[in-house]
Protein backbone atom coordinates (compact mmCIF):
# COMPACT_ATOMS: atom_id res chain seq x y z
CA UNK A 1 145.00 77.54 113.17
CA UNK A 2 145.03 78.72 109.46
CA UNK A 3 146.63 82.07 109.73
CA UNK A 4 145.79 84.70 106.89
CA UNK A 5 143.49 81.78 104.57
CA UNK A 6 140.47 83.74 105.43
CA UNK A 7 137.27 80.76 104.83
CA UNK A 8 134.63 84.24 105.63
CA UNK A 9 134.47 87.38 105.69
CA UNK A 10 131.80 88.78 108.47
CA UNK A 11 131.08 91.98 110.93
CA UNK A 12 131.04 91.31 114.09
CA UNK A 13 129.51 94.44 116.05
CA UNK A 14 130.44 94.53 120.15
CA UNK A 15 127.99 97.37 120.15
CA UNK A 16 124.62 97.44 120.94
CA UNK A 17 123.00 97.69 117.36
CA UNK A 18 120.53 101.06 117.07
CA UNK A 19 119.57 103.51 114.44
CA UNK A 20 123.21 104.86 115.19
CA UNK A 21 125.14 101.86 113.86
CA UNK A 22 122.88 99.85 112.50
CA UNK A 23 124.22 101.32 109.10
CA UNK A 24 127.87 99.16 110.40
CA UNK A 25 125.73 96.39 108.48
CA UNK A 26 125.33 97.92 105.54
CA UNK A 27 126.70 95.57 102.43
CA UNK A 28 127.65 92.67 104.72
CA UNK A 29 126.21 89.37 104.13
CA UNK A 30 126.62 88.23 107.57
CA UNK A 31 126.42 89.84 110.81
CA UNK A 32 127.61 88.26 114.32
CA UNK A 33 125.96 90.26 117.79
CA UNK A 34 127.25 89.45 121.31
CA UNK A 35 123.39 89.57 122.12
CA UNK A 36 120.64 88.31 120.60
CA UNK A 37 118.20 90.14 123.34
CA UNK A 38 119.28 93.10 120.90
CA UNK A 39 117.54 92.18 118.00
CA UNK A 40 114.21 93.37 117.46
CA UNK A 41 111.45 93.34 114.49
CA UNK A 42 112.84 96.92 113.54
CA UNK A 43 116.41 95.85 113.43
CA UNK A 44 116.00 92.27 111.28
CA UNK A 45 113.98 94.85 108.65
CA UNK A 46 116.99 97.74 108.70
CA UNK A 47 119.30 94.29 108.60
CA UNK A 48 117.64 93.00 105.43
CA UNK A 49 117.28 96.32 103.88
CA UNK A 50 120.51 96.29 103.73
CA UNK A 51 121.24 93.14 101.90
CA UNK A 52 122.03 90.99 105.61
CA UNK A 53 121.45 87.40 104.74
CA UNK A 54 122.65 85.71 107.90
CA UNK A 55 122.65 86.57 111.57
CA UNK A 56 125.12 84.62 114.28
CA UNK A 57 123.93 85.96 118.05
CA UNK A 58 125.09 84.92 121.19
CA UNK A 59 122.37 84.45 124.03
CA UNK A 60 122.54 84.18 127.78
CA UNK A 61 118.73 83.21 128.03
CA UNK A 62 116.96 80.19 127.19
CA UNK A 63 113.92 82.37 126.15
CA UNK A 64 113.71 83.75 123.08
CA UNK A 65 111.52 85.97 121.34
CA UNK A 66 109.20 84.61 118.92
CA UNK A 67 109.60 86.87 116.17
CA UNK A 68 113.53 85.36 115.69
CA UNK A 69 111.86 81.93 114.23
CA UNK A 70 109.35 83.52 112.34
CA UNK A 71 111.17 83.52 108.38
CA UNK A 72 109.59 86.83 107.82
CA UNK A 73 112.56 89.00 107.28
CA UNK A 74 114.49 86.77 104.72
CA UNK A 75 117.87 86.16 107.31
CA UNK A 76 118.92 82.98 108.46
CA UNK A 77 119.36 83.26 112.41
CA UNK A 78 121.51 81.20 114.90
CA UNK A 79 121.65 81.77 118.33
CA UNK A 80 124.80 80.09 120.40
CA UNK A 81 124.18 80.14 124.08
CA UNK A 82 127.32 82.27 125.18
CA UNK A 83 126.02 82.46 129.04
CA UNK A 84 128.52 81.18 131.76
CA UNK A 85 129.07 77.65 131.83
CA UNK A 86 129.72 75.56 135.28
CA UNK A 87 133.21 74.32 134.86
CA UNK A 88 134.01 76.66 131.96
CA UNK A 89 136.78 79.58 131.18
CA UNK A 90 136.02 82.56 129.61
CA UNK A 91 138.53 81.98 126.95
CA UNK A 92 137.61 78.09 126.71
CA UNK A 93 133.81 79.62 126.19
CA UNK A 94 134.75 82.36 123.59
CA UNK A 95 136.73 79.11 122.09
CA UNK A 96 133.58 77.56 122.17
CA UNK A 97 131.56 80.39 120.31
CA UNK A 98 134.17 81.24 117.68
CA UNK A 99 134.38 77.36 116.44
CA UNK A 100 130.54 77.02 116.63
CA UNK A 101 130.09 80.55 114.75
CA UNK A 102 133.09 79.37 112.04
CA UNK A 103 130.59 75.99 111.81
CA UNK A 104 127.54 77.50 111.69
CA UNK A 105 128.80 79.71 108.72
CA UNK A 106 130.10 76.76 107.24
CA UNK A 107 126.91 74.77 107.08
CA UNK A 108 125.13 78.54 105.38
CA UNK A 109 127.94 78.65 102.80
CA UNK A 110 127.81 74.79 101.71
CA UNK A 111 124.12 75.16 101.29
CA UNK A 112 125.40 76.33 97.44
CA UNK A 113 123.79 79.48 97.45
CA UNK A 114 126.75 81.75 98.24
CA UNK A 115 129.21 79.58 96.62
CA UNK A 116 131.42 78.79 99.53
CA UNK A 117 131.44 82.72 100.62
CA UNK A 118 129.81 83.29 103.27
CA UNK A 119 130.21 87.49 102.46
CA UNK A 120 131.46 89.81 100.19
């Protein structure tokens, strides 16, 4: 467990995202939602207005809207199935999403063009 050796800095927003807190974003390179059924056209345009590169979202369903794979908007999006799991704890599953977030965020910063930082 590294303890205080931060590899990135992100927002992670429990809240349903809306023109209320959307501003939350504002200035962050990365964003994590619980729910990717949040997202919406509007919100991946107020997301990149505000400089959001990269979006982590957790999903429950294995149907997603079209518009997330669509490059339109200029964000990188992954979507980690965080839905109950047969056999499964909720702590081994939020395990589960935290590593695969901390990997996916990996594989965006060693693409070069952040140099190894993820966000500011």
């Amino acid at each position: 467990m590294m303890c205080h050796r931060k590899k990135h800095k992100f927002t992670l927003i429990t809240d349903k995202l809306h023109t209320g807190t959307v501003g939350f974003a504002s200035g962050k390179q990365a964003v994590l939602l619980n729910n990717a059924e949040d997202l919406s056209p509007w919100l991946l345009q107020q997301l990149a207005s505000f400089g959001v590169r990269y979006v982590v979202a957790g999903c429950q369903s294995s149907v997603l809207p079209d518009f997330l794979s669509q490059d339109q908007y200029g964000i990188k999006i992954s979507v980690i199935n965080n839905g109950p799991v047969n056999g499964i704890s909720t702590s081994e599953l939020n395990r589960f999403v935290a590593a695969e977030t901390i990997r996916i965020l990996d594989i965006w910063a060693a693409q070069g063009d952040d140099k190894n930082q993820v966000c500011a």
